[in-house]
N, C-alpha and C. Protein backbone atom coordinates (compact mmCIF):
# COMPACT_ATOMS: atom_id res chain seq x y z
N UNK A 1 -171.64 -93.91 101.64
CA UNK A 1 -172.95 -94.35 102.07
C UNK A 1 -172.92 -95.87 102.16
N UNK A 2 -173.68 -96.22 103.05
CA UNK A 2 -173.53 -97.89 103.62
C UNK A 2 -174.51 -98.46 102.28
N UNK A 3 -174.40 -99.53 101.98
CA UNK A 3 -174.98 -100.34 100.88
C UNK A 3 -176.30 -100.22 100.87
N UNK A 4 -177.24 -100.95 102.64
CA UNK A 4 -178.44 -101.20 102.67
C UNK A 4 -178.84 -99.33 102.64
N UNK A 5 -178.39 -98.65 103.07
CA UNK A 5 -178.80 -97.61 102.85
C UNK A 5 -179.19 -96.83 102.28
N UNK A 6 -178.10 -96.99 100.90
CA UNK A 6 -178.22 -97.04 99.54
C UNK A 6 -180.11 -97.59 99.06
N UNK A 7 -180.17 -98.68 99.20
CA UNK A 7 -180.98 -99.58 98.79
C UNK A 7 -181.99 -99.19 99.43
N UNK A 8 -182.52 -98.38 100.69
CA UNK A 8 -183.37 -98.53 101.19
C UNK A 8 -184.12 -96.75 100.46
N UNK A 9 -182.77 -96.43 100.21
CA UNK A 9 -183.86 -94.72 99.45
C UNK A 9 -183.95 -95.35 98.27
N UNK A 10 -183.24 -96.08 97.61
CA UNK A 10 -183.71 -96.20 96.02
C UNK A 10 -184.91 -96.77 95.53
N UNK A 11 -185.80 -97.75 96.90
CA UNK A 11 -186.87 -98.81 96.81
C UNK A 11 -187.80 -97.31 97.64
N UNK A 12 -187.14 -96.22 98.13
CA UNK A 12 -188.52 -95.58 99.10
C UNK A 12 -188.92 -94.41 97.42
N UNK A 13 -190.40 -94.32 98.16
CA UNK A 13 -191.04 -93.55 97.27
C UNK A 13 -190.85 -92.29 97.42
N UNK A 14 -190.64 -92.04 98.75
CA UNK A 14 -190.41 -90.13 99.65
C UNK A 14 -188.57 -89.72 98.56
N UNK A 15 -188.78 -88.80 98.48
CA UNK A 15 -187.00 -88.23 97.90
C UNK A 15 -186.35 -87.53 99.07
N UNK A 16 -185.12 -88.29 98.53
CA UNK A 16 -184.15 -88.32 100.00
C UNK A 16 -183.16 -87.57 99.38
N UNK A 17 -182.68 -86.75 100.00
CA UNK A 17 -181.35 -85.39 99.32
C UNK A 17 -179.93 -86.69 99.57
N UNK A 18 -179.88 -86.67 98.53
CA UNK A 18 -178.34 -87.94 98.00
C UNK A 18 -177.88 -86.52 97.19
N UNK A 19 -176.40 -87.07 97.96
CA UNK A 19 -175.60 -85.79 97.03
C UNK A 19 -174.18 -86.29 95.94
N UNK A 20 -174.04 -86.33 94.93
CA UNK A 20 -172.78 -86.78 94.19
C UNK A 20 -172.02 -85.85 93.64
N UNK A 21 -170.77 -85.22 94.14
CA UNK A 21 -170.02 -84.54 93.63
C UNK A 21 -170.70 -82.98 93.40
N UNK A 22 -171.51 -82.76 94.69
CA UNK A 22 -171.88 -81.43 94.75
C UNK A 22 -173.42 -81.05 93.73
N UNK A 23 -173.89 -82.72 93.38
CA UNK A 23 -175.23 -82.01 92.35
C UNK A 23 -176.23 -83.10 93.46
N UNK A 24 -177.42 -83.12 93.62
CA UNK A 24 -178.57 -83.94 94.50
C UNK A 24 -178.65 -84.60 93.15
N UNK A 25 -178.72 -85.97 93.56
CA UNK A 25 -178.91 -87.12 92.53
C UNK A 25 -179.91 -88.02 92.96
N UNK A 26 -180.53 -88.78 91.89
CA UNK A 26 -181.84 -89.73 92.15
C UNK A 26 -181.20 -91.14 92.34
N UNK A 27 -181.17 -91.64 93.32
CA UNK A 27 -180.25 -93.50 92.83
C UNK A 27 -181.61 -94.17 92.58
N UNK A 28 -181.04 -95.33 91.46
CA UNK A 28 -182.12 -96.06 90.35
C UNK A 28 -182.45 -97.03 90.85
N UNK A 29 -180.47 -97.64 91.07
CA UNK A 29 -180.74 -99.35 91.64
C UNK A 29 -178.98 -99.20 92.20
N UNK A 30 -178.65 -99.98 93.42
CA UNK A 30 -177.59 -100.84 93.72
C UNK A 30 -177.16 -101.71 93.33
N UNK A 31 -176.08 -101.72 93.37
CA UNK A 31 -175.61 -102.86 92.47
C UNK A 31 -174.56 -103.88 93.57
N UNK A 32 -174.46 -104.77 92.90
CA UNK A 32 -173.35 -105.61 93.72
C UNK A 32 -172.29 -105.32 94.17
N UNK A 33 -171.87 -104.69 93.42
CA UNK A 33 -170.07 -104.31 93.40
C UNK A 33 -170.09 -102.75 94.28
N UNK A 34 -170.86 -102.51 94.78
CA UNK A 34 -171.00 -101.41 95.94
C UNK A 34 -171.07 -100.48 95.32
N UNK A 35 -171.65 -100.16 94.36
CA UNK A 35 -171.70 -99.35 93.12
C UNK A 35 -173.37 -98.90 93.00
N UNK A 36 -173.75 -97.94 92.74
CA UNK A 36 -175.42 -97.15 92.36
C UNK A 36 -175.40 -96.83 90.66
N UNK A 37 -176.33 -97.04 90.23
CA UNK A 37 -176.73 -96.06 89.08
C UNK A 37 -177.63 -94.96 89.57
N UNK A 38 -176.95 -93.44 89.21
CA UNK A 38 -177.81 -92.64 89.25
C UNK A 38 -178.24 -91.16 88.21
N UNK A 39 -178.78 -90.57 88.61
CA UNK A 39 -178.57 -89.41 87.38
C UNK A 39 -178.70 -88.40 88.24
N UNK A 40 -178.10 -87.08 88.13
CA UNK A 40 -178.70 -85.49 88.98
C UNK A 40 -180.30 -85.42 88.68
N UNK A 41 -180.41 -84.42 89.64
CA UNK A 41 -181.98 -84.27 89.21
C UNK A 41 -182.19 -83.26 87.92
N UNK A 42 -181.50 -82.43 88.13
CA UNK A 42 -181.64 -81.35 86.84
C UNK A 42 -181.05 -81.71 85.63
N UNK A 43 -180.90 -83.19 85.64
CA UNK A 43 -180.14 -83.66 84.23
C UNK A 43 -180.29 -85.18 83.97
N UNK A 44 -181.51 -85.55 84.30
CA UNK A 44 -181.88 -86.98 84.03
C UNK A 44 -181.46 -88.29 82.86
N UNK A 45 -181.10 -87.42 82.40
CA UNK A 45 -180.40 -87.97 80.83
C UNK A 45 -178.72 -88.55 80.88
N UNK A 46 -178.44 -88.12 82.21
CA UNK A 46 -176.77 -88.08 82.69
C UNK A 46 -176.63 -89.02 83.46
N UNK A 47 -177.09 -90.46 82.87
CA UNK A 47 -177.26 -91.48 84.12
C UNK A 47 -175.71 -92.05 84.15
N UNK A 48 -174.80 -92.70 85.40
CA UNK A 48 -173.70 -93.06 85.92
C UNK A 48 -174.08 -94.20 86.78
N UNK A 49 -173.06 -94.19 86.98
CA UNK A 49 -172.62 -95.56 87.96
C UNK A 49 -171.35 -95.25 88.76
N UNK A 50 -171.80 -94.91 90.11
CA UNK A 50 -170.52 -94.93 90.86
C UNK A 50 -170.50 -95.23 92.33
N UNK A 51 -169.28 -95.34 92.84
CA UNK A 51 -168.85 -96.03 93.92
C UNK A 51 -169.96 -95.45 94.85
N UNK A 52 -170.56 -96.29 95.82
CA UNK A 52 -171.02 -95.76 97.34
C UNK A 52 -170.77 -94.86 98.12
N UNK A 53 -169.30 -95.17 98.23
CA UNK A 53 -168.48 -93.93 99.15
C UNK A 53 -168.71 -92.88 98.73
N UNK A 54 -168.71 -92.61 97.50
CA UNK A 54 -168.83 -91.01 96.88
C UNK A 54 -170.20 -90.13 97.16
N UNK A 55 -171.00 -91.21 97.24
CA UNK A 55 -172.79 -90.73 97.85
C UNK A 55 -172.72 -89.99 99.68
N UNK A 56 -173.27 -89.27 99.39
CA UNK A 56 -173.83 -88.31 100.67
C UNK A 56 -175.05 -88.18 101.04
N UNK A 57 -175.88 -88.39 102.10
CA UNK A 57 -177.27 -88.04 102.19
C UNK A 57 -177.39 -86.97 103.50
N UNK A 58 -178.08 -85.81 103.06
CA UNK A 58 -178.09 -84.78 103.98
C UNK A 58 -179.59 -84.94 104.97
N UNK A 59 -179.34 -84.96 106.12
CA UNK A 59 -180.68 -85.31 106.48
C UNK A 59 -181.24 -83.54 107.31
């Protein structure tokens, strides 16, 4: 996933299907290093940090 792209669901209020490693995840914030914090939805407590590339958004 492209950076601003990243950035532009994490600031929108609507939920956007982001996918990480096969679970729909919430992104928090972007980070510099091309990197998201996020958590699955069914496991909010499981917050990460990982690469961009690994993010999917199904439209």
């Amino acid at each position: 996933m492209h950076r601003m792209r990243a950035a532009d669901i994490a600031q929108s209020p609507d939920m956007k299907r982001v996918w990480y490693n096969g679970q729909q995840v919430y992104i928090q914030q972007v980070n510099e290093n091309n990197t998201a914090r996020i958590f699955p939805l069914d496991d909010p407590q499981n917050e990460m940090d990982v690469q961009l590339t690994n993010l999917y958004e199904l439209l």
